[in-house]
N, C-alpha and C. Protein backbone atom coordinates (compact mmCIF):
# COMPACT_ATOMS: atom_id res chain seq x y z
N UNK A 1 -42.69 2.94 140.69
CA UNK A 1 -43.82 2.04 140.53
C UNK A 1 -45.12 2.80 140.83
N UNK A 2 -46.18 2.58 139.88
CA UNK A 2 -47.40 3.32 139.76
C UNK A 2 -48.18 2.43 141.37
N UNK A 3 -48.87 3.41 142.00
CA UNK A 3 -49.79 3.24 142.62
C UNK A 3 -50.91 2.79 142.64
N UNK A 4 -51.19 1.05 142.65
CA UNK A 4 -52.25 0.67 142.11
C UNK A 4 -53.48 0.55 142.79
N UNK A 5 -53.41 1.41 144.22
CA UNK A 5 -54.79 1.34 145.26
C UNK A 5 -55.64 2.62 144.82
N UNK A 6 -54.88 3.58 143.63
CA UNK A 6 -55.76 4.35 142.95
C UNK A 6 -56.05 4.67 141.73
N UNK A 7 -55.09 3.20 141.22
CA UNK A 7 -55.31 3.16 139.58
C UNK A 7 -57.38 2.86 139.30
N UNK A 8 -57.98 2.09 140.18
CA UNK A 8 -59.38 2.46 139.57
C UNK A 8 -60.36 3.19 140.40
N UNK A 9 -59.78 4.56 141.09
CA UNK A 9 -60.35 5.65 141.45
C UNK A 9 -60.55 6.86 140.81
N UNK A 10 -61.86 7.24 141.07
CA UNK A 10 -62.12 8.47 140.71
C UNK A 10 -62.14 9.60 141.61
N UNK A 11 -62.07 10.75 141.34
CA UNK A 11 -61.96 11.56 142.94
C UNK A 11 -63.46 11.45 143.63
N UNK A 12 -62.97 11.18 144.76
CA UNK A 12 -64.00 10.50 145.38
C UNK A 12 -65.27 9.46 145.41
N UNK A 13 -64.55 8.69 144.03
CA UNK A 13 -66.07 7.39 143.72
C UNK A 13 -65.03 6.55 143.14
N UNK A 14 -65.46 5.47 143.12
CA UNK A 14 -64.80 4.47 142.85
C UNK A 14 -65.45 4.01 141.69
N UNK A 15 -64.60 3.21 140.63
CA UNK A 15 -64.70 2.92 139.40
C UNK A 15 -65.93 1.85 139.04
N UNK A 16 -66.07 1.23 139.83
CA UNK A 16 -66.79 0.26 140.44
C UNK A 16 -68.85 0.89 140.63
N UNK A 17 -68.74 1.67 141.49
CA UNK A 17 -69.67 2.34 142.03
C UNK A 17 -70.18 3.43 140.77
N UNK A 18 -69.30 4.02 140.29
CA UNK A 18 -69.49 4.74 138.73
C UNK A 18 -70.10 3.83 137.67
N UNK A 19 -69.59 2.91 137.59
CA UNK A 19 -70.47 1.97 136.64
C UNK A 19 -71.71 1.49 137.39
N UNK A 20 -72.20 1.38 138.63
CA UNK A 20 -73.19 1.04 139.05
C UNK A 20 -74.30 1.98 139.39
N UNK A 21 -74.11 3.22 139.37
CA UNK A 21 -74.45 4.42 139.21
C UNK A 21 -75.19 4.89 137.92
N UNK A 22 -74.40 4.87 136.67
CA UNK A 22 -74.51 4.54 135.52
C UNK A 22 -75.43 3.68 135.03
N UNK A 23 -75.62 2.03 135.80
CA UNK A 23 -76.56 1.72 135.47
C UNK A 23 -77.79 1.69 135.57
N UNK A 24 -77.97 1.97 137.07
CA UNK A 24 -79.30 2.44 137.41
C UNK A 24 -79.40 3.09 136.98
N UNK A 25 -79.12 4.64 136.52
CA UNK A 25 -79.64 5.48 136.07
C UNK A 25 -80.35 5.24 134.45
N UNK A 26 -79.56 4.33 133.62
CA UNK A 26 -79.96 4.43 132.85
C UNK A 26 -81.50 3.21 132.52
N UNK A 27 -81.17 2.69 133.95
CA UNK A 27 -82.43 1.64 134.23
C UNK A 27 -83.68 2.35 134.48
N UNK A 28 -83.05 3.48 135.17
CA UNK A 28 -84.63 4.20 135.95
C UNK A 28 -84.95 4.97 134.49
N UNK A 29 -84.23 5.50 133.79
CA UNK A 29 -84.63 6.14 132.57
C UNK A 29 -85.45 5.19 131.36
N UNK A 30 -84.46 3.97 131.59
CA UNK A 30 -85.63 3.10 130.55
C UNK A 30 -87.26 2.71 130.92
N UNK A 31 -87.24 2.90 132.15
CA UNK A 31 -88.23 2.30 133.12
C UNK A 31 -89.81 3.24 132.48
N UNK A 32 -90.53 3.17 131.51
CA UNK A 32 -91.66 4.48 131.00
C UNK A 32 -92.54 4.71 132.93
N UNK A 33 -93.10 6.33 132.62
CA UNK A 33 -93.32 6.56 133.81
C UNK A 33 -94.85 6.53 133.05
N UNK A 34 -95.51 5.81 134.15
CA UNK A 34 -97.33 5.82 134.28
C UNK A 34 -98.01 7.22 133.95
N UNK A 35 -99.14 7.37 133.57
CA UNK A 35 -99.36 8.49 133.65
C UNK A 35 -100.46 8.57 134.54
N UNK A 36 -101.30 7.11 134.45
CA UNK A 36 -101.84 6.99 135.71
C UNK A 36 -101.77 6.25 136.84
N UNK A 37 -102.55 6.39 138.58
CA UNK A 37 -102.54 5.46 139.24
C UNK A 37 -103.55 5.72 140.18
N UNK A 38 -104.01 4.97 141.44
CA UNK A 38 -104.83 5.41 141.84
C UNK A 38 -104.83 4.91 143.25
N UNK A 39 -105.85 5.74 144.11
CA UNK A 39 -105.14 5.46 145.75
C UNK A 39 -106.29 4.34 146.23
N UNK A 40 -105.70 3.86 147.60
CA UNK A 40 -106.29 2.27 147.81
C UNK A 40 -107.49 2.92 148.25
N UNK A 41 -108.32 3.79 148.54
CA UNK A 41 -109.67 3.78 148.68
C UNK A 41 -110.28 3.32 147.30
N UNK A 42 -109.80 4.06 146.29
CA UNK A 42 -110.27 3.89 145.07
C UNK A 42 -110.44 2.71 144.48
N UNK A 43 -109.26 2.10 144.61
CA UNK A 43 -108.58 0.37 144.38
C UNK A 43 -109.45 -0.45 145.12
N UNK A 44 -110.43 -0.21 146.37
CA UNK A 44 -111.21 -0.69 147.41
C UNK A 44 -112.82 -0.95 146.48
N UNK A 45 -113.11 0.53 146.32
CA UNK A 45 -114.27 0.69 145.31
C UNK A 45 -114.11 -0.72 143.91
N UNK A 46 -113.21 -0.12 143.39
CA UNK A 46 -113.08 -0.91 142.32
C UNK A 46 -112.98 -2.18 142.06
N UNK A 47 -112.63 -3.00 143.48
CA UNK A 47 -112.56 -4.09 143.74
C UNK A 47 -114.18 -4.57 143.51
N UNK A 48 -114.73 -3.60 144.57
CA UNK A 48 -116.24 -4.37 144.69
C UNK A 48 -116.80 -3.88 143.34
N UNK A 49 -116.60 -3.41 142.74
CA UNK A 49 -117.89 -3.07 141.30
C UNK A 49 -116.92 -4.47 140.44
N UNK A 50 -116.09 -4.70 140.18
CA UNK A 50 -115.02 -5.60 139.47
C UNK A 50 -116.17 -7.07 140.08
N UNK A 51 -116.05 -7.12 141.35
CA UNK A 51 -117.10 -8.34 141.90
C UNK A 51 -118.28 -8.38 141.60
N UNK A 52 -119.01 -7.64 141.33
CA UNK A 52 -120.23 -7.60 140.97
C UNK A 52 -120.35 -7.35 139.27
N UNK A 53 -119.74 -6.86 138.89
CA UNK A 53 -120.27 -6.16 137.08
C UNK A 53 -118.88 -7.40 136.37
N UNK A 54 -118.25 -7.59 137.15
CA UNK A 54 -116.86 -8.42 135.96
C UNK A 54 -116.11 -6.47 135.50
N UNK A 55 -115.45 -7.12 134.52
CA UNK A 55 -114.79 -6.21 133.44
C UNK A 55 -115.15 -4.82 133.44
N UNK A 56 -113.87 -3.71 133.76
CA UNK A 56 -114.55 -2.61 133.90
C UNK A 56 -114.07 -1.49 133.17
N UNK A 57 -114.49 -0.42 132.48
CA UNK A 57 -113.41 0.48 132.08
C UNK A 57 -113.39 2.19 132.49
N UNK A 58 -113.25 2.99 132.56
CA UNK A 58 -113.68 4.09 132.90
C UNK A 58 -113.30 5.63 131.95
N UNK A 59 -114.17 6.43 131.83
CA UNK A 59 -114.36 7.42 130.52
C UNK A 59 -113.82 8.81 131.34
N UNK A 60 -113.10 9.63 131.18
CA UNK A 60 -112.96 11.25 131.40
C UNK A 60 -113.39 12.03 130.43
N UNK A 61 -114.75 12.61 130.18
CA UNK A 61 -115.36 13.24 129.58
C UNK A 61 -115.14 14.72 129.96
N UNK A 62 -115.35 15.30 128.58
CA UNK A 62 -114.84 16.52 128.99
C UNK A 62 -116.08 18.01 128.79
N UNK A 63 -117.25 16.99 128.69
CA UNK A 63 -118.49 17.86 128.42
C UNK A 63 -119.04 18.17 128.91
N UNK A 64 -120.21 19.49 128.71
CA UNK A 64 -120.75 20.01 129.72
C UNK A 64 -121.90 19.39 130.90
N UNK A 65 -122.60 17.99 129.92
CA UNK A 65 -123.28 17.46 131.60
C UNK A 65 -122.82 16.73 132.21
N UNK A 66 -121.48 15.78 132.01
CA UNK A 66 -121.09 15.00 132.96
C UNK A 66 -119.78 15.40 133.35
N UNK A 67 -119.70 16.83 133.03
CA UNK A 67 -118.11 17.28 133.28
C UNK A 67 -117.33 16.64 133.39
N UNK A 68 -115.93 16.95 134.28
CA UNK A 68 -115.08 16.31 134.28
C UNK A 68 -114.45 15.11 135.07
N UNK A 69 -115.54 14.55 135.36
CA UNK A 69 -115.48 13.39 136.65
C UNK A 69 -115.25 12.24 135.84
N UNK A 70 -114.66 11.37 136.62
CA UNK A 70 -114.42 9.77 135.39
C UNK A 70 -115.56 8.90 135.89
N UNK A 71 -116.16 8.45 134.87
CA UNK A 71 -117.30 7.61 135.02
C UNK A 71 -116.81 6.19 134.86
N UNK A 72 -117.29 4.94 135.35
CA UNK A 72 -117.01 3.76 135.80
C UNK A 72 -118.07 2.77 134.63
N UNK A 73 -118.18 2.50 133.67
CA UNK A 73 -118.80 1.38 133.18
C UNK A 73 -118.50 0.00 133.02
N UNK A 74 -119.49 -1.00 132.78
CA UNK A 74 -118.87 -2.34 132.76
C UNK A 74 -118.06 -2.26 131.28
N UNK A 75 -117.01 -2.72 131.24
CA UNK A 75 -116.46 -3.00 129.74
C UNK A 75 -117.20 -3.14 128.39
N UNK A 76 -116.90 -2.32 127.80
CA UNK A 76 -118.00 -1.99 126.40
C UNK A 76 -119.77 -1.29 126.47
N UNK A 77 -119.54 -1.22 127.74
CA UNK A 77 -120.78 -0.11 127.99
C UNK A 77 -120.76 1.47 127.88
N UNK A 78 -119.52 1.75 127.19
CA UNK A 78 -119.33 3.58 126.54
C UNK A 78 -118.20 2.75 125.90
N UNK A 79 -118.98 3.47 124.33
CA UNK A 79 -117.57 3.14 123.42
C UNK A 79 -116.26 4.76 123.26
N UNK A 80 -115.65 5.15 123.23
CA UNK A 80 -114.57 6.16 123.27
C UNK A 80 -114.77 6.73 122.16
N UNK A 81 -114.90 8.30 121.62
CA UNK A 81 -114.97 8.74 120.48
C UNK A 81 -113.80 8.48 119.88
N UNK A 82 -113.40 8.66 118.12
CA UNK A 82 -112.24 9.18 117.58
C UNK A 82 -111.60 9.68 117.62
N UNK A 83 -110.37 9.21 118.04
CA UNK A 83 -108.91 9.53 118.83
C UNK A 83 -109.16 10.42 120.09
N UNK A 84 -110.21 9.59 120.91
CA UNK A 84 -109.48 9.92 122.46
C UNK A 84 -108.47 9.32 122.93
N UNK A 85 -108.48 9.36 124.21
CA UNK A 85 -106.80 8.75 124.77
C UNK A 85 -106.99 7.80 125.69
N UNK A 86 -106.13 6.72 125.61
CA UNK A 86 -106.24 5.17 126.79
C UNK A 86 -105.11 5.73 127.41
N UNK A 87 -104.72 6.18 128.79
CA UNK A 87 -104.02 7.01 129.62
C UNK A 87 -102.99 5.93 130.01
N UNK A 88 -103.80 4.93 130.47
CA UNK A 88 -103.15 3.65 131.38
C UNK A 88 -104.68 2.93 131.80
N UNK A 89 -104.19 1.71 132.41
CA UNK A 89 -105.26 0.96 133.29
C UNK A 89 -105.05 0.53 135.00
N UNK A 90 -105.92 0.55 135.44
CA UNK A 90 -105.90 0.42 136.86
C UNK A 90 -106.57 -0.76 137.24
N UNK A 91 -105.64 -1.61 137.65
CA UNK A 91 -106.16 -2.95 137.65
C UNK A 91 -106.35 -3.93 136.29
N UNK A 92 -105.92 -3.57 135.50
CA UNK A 92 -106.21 -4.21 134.21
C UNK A 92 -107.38 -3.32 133.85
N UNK A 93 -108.30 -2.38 134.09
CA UNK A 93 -109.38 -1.76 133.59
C UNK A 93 -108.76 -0.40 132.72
N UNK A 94 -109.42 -0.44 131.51
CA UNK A 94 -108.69 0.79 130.97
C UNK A 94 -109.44 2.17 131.25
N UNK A 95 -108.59 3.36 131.23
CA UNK A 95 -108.86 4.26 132.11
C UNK A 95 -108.49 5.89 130.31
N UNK A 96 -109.74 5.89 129.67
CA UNK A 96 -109.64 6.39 128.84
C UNK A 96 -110.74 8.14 128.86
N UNK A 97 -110.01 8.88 127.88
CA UNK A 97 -110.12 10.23 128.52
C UNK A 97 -110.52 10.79 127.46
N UNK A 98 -111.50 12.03 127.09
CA UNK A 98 -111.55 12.69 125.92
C UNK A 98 -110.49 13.37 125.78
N UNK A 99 -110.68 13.20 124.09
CA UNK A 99 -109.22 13.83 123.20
C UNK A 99 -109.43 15.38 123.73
N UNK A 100 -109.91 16.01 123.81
CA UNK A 100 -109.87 17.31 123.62
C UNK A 100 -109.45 17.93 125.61
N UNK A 101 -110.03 17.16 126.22
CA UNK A 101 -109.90 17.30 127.50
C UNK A 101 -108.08 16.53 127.54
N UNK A 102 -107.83 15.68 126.73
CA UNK A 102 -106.60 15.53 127.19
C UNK A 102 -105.26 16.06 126.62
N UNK A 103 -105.72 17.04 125.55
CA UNK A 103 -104.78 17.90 125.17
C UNK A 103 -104.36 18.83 126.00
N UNK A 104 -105.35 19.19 127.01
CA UNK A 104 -105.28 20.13 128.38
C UNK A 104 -104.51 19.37 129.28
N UNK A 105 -104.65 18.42 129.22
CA UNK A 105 -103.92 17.63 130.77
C UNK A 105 -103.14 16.79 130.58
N UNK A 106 -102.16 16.68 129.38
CA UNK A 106 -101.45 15.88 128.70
C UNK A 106 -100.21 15.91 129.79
N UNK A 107 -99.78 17.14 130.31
CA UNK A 107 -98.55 17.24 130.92
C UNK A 107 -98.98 16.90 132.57
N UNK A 108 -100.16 16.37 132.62
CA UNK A 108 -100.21 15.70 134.12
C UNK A 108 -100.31 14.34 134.20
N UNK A 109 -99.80 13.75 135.66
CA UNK A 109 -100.77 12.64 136.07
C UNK A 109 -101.83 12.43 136.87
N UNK A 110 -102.42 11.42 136.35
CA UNK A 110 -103.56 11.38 137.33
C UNK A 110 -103.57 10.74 137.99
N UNK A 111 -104.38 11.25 139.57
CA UNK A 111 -104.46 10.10 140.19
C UNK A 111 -106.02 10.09 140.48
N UNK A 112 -106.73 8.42 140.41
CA UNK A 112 -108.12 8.17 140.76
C UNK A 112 -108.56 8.56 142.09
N UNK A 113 -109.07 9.10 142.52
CA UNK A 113 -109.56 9.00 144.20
C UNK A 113 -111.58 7.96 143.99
N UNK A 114 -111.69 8.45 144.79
CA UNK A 114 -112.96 8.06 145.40
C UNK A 114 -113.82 9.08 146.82
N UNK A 115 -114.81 9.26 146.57
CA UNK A 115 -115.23 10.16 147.67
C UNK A 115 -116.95 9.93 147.81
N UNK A 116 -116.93 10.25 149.06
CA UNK A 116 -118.37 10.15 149.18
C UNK A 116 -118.85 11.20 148.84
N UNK A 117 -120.63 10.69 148.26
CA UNK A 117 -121.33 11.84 147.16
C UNK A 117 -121.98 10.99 146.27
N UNK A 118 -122.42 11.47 145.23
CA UNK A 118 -122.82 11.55 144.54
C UNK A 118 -122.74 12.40 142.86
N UNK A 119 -121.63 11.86 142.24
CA UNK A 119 -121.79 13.17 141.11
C UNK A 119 -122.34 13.25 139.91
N UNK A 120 -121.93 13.84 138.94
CA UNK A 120 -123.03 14.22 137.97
C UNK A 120 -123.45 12.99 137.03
N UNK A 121 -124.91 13.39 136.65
CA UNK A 121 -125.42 12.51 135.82
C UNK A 121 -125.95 11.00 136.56
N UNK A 122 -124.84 10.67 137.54
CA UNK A 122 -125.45 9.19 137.92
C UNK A 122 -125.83 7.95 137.29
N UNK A 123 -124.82 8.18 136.27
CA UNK A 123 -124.46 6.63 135.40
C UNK A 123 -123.21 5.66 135.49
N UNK A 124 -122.73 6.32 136.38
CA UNK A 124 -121.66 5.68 136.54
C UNK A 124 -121.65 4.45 137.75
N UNK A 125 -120.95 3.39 137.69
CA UNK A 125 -121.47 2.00 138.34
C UNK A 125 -121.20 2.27 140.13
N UNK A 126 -120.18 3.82 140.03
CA UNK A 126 -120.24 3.65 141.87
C UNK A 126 -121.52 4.29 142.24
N UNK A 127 -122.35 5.02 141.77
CA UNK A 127 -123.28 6.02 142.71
C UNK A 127 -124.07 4.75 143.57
N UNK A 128 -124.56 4.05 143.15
CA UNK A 128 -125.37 3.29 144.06
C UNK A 128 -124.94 3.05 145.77
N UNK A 129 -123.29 3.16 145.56
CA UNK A 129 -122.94 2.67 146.64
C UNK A 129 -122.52 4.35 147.64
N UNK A 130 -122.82 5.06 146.93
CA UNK A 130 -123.17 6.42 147.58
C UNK A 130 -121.59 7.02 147.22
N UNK A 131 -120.71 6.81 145.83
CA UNK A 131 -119.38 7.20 145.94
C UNK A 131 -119.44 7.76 144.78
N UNK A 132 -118.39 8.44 144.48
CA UNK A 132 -118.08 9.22 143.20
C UNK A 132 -116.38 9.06 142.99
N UNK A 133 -116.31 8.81 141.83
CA UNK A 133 -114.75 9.09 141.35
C UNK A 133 -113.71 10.61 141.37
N UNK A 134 -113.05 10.70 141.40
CA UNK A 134 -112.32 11.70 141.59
C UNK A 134 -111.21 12.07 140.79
N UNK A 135 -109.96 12.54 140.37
CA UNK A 135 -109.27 12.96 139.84
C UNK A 135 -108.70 13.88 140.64
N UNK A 136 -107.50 13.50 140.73
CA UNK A 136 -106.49 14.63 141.61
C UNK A 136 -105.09 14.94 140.57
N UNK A 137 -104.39 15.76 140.47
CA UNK A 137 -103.91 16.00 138.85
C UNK A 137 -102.26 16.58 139.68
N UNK A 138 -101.29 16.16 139.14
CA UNK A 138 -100.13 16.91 139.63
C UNK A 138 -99.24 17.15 138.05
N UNK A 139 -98.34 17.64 137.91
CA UNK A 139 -97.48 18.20 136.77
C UNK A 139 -96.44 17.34 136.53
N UNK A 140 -96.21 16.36 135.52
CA UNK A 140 -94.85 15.76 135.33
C UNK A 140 -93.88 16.61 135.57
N UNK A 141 -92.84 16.21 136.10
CA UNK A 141 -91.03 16.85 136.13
C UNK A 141 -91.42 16.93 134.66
N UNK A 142 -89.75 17.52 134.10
CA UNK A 142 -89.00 17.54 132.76
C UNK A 142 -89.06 15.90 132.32
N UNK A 143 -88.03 15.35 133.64
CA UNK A 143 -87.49 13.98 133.26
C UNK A 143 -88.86 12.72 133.13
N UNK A 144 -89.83 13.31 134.06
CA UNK A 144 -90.99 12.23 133.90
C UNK A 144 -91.30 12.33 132.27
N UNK A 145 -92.20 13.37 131.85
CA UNK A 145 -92.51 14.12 130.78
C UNK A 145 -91.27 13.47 129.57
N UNK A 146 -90.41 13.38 129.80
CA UNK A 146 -90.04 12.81 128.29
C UNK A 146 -89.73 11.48 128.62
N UNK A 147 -90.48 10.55 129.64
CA UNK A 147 -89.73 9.03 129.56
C UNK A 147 -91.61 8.37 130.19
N UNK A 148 -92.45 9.09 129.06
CA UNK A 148 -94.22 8.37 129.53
C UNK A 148 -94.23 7.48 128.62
N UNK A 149 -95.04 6.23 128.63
CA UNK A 149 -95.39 5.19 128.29
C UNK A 149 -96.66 6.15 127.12
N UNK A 150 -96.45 5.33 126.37
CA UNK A 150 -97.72 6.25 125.13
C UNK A 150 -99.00 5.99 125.72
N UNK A 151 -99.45 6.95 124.50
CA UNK A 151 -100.89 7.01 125.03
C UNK A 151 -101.73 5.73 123.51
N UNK A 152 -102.57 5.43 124.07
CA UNK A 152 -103.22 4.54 122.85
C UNK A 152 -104.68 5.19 122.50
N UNK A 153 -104.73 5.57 121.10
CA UNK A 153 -105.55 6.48 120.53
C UNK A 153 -106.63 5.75 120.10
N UNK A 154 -108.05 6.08 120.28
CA UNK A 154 -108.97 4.83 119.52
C UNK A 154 -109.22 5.29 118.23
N UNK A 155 -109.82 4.30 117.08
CA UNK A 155 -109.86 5.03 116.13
C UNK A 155 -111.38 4.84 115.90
């Protein structure tokens, strides 16, 4: 008579636990990875300009006078050139980047900071409050990198 306390074992996992294994994994794989997000100082800032201006969106320009800092406007106050990139949104605000600057940084994510200062140009809706946006940049894995949520291109 067959041994049935190891008819649904595997060496060392159980048949059970293999299929549950299995599924998460293929949960965390369906799951698209962000490409952006941003830390609660930033989320703090954004709160209060969101209270005061309403609707907000923010630009990563990749030119020479406002370099590469993300600027903060009220919604529809910078329209996006032809086929730049909508990265993600933070807070519901969309968080869009020049095309040419994001062919460079396609294989990162970003994350928003906030810092005290002042930076370039001074059109953007935090300077008043004496802050500047930030960008801190790390490298997708392999596995991040082929499971990102698209990018949305303007036309």
């Amino acid at each position: 008579m067959r041994d049935r306390t190891r008819q649904n074992h595997l060496p060392g996992l159980l048949l059970s636990e293999l299929i549950k294994f299995k599924f998460e994994k293929e949960k965390t794989m369906k799951e698209k990875v962000s490409r952006l997000s941003a830390t609660e100082k930033a989320l703090e800032v954004i709160q209060e300009l969101e209270n005061k201006y309403g609707a907000l969106m923010f630009y990563q320009a990749g030119g020479c006078c406002e370099g590469t800092q993300p600027q903060c406007f009220e919604k529809g106050g910078f329209f996006p050139r032809m086929n730049d990139a909508m990265i993600g949104t933070i807070n519901g605000h969309e968080f869009w980047i020049d095309r040419d600057l994001f062919e460079y940084w396609k294989y990162s994510h970003f994350t928003l900071d906030v810092t005290d200062g002042f930076g370039p140009g001074g059109f953007s809706l935090e300077t008043p409050l004496g802050k500047t946006f930030k960008v801190q940049y790390r490298l997708f894995t392999t596995e991040e990198y082929e499971n990102l949520e698209p990018v949305q291109r303007s036309e």
